[in-house]
PDB file of N, CA and C in Angstrom:
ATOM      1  N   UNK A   1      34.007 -27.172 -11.652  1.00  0.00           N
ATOM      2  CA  UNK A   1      32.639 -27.599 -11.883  1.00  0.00           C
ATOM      3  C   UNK A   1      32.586 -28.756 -12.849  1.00  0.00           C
ATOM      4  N   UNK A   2      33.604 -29.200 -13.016  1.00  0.00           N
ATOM      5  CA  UNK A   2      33.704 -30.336 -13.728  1.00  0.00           C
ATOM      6  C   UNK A   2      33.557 -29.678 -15.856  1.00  0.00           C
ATOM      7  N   UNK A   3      32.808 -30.684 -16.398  1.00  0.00           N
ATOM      8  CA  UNK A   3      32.527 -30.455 -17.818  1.00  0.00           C
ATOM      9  C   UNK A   3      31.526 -29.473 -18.126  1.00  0.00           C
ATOM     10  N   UNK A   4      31.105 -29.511 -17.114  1.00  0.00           N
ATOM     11  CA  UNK A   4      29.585 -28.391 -17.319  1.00  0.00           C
ATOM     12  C   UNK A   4      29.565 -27.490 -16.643  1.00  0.00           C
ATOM     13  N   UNK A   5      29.052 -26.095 -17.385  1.00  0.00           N
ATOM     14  CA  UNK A   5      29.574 -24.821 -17.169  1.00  0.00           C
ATOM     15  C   UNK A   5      28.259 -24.223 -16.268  1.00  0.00           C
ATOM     16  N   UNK A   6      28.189 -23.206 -15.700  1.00  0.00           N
ATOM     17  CA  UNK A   6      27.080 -23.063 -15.492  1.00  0.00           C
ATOM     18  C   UNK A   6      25.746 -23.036 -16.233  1.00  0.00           C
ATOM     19  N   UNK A   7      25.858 -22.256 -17.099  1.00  0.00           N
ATOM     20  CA  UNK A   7      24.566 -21.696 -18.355  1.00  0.00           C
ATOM     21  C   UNK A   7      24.136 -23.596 -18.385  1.00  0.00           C
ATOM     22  N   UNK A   8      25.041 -24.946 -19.005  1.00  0.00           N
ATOM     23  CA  UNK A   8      24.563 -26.179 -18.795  1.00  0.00           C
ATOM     24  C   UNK A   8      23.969 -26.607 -17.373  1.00  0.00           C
ATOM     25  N   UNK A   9      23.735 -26.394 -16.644  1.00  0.00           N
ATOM     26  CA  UNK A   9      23.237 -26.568 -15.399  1.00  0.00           C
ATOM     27  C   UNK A   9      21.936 -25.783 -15.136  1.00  0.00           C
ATOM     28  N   UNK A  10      22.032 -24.934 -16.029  1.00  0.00           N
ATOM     29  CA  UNK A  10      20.666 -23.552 -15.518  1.00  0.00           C
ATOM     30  C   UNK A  10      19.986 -24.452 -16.853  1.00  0.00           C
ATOM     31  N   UNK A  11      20.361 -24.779 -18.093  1.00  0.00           N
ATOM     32  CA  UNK A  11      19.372 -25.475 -19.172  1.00  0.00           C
ATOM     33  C   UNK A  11      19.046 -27.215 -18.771  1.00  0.00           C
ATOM     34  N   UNK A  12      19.583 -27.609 -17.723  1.00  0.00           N
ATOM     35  CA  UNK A  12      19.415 -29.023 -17.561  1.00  0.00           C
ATOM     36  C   UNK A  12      18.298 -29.118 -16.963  1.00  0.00           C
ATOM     37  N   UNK A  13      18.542 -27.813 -15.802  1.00  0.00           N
ATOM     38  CA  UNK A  13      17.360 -27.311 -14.792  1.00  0.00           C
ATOM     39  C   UNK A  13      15.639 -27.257 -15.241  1.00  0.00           C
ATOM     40  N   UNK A  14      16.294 -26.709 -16.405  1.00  0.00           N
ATOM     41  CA  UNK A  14      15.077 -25.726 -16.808  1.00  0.00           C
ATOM     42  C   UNK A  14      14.252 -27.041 -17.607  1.00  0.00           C
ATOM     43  N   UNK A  15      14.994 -27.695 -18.311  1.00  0.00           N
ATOM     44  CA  UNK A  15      14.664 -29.320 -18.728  1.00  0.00           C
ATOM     45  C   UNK A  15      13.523 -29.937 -18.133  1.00  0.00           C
ATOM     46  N   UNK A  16      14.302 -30.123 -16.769  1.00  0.00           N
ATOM     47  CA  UNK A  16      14.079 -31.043 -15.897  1.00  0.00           C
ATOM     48  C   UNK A  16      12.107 -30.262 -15.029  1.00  0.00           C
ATOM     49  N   UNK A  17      12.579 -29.164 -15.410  1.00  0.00           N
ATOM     50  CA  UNK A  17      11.252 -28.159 -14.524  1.00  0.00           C
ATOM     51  C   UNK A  17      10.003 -28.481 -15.441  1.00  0.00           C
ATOM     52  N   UNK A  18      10.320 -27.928 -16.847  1.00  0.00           N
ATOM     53  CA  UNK A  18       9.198 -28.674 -17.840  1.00  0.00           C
ATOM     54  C   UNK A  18       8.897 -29.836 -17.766  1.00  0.00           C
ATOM     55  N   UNK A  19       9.815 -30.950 -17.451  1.00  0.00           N
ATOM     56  CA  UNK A  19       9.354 -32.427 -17.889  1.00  0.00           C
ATOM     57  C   UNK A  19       8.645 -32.644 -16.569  1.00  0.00           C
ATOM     58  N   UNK A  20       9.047 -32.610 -15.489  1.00  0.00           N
ATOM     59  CA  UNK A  20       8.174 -32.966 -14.169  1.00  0.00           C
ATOM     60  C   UNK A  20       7.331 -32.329 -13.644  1.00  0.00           C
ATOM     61  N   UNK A  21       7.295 -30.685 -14.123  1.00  0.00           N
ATOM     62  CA  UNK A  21       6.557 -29.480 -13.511  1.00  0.00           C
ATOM     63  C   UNK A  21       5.406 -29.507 -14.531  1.00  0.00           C
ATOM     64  N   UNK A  22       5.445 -29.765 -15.663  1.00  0.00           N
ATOM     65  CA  UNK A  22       4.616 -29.724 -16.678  1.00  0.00           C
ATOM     66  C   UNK A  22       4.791 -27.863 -17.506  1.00  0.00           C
ATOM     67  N   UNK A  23       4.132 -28.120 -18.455  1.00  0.00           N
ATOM     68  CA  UNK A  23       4.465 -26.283 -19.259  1.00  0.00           C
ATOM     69  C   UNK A  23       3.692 -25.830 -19.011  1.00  0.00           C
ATOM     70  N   UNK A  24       2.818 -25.789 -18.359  1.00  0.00           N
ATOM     71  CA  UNK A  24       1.899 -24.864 -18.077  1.00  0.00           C
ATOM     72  C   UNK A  24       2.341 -24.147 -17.141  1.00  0.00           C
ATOM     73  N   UNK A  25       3.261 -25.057 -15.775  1.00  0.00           N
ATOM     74  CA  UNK A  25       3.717 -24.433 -14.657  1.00  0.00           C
ATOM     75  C   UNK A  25       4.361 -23.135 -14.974  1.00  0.00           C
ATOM     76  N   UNK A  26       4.984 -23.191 -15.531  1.00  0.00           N
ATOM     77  CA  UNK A  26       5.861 -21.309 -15.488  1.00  0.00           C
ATOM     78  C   UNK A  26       5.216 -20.733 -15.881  1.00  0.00           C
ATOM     79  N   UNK A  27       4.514 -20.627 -17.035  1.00  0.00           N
ATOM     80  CA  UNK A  27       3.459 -19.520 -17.296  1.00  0.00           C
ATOM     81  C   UNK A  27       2.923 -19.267 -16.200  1.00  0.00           C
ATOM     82  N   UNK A  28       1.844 -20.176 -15.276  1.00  0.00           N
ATOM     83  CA  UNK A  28       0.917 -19.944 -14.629  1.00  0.00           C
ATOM     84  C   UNK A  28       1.848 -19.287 -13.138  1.00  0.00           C
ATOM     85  N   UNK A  29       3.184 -19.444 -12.877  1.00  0.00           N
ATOM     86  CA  UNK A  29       3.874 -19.138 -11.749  1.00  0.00           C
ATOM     87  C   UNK A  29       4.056 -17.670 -12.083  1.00  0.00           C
ATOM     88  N   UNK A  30       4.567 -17.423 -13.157  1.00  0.00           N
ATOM     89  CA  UNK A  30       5.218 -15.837 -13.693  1.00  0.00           C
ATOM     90  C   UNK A  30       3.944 -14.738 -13.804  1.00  0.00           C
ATOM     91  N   UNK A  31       2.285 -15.606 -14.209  1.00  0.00           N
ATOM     92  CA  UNK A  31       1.226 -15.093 -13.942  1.00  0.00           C
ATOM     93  C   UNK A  31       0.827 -14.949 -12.462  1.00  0.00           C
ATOM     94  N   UNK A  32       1.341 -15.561 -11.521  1.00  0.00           N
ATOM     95  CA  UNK A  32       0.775 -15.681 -10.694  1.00  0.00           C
ATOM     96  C   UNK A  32       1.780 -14.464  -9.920  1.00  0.00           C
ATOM     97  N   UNK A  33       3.097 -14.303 -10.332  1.00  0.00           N
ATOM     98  CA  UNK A  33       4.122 -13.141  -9.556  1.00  0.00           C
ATOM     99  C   UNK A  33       3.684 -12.262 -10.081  1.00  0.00           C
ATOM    100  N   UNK A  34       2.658 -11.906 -11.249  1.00  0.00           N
ATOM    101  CA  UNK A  34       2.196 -10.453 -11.992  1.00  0.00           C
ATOM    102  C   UNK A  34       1.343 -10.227 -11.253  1.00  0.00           C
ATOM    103  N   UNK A  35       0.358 -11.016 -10.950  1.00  0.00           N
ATOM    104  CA  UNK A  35      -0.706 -10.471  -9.887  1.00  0.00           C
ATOM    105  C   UNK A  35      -0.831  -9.938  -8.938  1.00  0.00           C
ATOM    106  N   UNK A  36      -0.022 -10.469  -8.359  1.00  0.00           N
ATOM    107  CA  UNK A  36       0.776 -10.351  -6.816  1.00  0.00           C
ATOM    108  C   UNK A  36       1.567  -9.087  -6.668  1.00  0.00           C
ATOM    109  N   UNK A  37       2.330  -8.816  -7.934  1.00  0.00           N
ATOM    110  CA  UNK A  37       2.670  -7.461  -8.084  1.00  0.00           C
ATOM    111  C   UNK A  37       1.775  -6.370  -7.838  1.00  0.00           C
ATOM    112  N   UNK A  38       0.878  -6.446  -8.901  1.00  0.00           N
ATOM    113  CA  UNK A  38      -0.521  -5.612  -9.531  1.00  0.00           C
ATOM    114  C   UNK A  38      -1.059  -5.344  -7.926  1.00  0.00           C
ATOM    115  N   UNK A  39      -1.186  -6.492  -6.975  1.00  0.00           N
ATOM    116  CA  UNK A  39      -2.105  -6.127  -6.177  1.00  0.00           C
ATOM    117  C   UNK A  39      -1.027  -5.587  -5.016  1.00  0.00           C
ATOM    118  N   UNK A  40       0.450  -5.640  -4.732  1.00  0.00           N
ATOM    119  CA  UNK A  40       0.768  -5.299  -4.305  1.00  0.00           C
ATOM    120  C   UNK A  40       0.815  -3.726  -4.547  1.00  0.00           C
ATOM    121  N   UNK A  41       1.388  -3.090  -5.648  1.00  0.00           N
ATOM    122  CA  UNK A  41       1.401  -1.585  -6.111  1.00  0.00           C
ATOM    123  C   UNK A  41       0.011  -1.411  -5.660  1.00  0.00           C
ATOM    124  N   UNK A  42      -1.455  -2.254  -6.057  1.00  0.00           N
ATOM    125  CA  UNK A  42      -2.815  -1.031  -5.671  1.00  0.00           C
ATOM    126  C   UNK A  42      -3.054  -0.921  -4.653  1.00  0.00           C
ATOM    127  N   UNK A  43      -2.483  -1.810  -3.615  1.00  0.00           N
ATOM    128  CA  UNK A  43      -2.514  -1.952  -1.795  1.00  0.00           C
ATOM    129  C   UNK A  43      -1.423  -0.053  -1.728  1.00  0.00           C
ATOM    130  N   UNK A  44      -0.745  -0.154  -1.689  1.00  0.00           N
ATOM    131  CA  UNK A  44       0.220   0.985  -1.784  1.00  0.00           C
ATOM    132  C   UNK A  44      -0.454   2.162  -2.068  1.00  0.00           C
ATOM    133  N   UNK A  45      -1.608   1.909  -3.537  1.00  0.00           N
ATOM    134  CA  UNK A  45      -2.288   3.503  -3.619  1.00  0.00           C
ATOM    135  C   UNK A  45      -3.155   4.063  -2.785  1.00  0.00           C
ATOM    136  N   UNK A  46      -3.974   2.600  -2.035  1.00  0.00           N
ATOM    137  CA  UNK A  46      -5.114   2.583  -1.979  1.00  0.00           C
ATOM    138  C   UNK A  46      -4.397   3.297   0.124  1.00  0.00           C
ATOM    139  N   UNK A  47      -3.495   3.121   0.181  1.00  0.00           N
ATOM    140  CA  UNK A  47      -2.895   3.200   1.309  1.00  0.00           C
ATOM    141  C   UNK A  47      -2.734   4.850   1.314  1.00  0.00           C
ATOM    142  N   UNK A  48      -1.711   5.081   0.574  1.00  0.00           N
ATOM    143  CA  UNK A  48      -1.866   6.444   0.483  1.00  0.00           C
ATOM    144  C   UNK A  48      -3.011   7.240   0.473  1.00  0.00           C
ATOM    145  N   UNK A  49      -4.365   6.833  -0.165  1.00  0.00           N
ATOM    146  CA  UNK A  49      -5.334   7.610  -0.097  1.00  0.00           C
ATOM    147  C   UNK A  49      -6.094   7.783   0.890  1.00  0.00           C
ATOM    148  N   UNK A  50      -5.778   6.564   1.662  1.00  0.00           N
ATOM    149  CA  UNK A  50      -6.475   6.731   2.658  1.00  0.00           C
ATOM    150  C   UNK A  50      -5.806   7.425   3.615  1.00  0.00           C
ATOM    151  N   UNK A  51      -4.415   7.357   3.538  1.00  0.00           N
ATOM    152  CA  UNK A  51      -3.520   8.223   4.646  1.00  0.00           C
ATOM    153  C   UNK A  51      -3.494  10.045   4.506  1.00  0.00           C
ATOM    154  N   UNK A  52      -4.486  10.124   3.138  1.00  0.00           N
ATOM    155  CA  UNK A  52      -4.718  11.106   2.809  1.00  0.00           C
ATOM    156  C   UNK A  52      -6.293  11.877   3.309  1.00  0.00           C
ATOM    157  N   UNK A  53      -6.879  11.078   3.124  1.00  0.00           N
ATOM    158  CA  UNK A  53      -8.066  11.229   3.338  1.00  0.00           C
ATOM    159  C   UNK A  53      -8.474  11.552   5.528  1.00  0.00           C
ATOM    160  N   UNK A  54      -7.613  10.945   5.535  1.00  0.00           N
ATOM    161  CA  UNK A  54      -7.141  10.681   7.556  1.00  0.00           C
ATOM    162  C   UNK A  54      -7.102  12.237   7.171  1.00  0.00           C
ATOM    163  N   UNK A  55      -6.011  12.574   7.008  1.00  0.00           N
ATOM    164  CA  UNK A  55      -5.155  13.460   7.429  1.00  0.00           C
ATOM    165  C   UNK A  55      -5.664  14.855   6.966  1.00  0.00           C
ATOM    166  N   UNK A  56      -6.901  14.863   5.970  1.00  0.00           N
ATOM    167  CA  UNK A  56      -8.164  15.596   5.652  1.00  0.00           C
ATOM    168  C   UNK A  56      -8.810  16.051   6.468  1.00  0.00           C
ATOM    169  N   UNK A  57      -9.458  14.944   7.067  1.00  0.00           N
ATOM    170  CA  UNK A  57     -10.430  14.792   8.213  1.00  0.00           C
ATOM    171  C   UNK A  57      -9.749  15.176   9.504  1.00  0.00           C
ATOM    172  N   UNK A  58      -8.809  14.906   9.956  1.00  0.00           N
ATOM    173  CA  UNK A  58      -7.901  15.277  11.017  1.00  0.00           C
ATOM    174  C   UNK A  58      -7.405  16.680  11.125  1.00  0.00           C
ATOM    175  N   UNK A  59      -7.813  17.458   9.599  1.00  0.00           N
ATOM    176  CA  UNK A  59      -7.512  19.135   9.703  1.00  0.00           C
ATOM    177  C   UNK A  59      -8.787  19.302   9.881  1.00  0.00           C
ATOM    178  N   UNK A  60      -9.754  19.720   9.408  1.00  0.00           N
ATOM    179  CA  UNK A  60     -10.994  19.607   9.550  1.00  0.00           C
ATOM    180  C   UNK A  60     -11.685  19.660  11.284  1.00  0.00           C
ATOM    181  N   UNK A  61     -10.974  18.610  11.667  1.00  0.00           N
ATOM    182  CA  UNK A  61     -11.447  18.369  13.151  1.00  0.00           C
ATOM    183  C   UNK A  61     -10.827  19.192  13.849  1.00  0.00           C
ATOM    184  N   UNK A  62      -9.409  19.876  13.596  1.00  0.00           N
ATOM    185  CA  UNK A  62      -8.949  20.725  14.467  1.00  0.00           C
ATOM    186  C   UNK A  62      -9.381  21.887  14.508  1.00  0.00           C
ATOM    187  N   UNK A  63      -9.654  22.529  12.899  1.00  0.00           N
ATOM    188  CA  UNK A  63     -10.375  23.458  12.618  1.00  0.00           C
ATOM    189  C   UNK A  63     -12.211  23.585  13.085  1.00  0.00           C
ATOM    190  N   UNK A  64     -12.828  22.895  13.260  1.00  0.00           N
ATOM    191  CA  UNK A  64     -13.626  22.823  14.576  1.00  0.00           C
ATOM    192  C   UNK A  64     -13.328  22.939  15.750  1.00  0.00           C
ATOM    193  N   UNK A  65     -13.056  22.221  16.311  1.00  0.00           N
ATOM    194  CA  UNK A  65     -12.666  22.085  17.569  1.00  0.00           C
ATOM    195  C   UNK A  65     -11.756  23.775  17.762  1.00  0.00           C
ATOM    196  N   UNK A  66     -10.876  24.589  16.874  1.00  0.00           N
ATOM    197  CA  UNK A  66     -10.878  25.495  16.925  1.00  0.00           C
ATOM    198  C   UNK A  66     -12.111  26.697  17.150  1.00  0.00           C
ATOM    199  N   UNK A  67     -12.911  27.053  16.002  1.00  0.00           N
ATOM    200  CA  UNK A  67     -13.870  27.406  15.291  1.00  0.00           C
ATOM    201  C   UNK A  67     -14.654  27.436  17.315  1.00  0.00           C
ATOM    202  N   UNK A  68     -15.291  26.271  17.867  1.00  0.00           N
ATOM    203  CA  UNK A  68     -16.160  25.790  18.765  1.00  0.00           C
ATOM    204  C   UNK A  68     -15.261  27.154  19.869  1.00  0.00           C
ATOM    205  N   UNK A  69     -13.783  26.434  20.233  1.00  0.00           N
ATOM    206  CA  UNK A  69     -13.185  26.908  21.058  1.00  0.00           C
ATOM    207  C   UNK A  69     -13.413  28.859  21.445  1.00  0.00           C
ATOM    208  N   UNK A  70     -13.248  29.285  20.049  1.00  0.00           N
ATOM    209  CA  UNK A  70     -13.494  30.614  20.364  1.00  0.00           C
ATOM    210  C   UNK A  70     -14.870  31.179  20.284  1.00  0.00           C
ATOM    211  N   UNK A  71     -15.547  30.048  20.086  1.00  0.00           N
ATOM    212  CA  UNK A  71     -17.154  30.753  20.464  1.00  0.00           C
ATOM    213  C   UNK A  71     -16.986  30.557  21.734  1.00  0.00           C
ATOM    214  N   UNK A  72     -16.826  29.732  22.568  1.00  0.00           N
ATOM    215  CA  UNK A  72     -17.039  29.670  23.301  1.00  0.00           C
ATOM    216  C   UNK A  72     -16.051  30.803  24.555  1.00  0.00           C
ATOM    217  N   UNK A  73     -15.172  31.121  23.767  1.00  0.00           N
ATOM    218  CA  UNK A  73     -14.302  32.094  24.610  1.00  0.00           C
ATOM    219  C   UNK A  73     -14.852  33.519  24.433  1.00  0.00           C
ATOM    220  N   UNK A  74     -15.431  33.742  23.389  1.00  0.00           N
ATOM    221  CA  UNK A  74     -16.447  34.749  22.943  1.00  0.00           C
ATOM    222  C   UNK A  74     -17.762  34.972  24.258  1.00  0.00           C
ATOM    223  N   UNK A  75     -17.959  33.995  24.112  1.00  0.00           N
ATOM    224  CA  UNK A  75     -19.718  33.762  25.176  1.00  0.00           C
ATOM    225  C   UNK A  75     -18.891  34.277  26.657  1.00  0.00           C
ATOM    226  N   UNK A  76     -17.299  33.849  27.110  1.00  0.00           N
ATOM    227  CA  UNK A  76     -17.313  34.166  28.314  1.00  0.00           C
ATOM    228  C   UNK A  76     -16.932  35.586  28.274  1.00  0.00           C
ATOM    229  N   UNK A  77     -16.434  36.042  27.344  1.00  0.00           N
ATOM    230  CA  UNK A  77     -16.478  37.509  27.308  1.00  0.00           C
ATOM    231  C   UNK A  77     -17.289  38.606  27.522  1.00  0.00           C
ATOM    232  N   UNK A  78     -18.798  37.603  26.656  1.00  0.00           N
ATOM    233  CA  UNK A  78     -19.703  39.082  26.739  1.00  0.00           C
ATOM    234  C   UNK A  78     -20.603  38.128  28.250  1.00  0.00           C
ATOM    235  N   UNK A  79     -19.972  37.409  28.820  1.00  0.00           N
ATOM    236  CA  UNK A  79     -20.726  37.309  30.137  1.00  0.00           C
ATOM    237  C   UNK A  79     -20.129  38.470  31.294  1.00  0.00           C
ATOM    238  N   UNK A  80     -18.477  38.342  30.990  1.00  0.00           N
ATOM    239  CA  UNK A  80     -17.750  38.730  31.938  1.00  0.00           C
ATOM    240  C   UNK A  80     -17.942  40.652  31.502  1.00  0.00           C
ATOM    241  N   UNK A  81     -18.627  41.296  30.197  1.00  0.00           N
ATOM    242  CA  UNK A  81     -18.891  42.684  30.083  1.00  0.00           C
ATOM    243  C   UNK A  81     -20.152  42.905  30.720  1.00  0.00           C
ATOM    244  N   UNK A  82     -21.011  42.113  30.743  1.00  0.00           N
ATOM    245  CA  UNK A  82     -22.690  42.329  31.224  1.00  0.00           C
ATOM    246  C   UNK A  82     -22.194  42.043  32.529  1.00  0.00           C
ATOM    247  N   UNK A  83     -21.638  40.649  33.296  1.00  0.00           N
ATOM    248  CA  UNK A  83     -21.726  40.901  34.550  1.00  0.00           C
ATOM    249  C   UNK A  83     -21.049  41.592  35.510  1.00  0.00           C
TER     250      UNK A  83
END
C-alpha cells in the first residue's frame, strides 16, 4: 500500500468528506440512519399488532360461525322429533 497505512487513508477520506461534503453532512446523514431505524423497528410493532389483532378477529369468526352452526343443527333436530 505504499507509505500509507490504512487508518491514513480512512483520515484523508474523512478530510476530504468534511471539506467538500460540508459538516453538517454527517451529522445530518447519521440523523437521518436514526430515523430510518426508529421508523423501521415501529413498522415491525405496528405489524405485529396488527397480525395480532387479525388473528383475534379470525378466532372470533370461527367461534361464530361455530356457535350459528349448531343452532342451526339444533333447529333440524327438533324438526326431525316433531315431524
Amino acid at each position: 500500500m505504499g507509505t500509507f497505512s490504512v487508518w491514513h487513508w480512512l483520515i484523508v477520506l474523512v478530510v476530504v468528506l468534511v471539506l467538500f461534503g460540508g459538516g453538517g453532512k454527517i451529522p445530518k446523514l447519521m440523523r437521518d440512519m436514526g430515523q430510518g431505524i426508529n421508523a423501521f423497528k415501529k413498522g415491525l410493532k405496528e405489524d405485529t399488532k396488527k397480525d395480532k389483532e387479525l388473528a383475534d378477529s379470525d378466532q372470533e369468526s370461527i367461534e361464530k360461525s361455530t356457535v350459528t352452526a349448531s343452532a342451526a343443527s339444533d333447529e333440524q333436530d327438533t324438526k326431525a322429533v316433531k315431524g
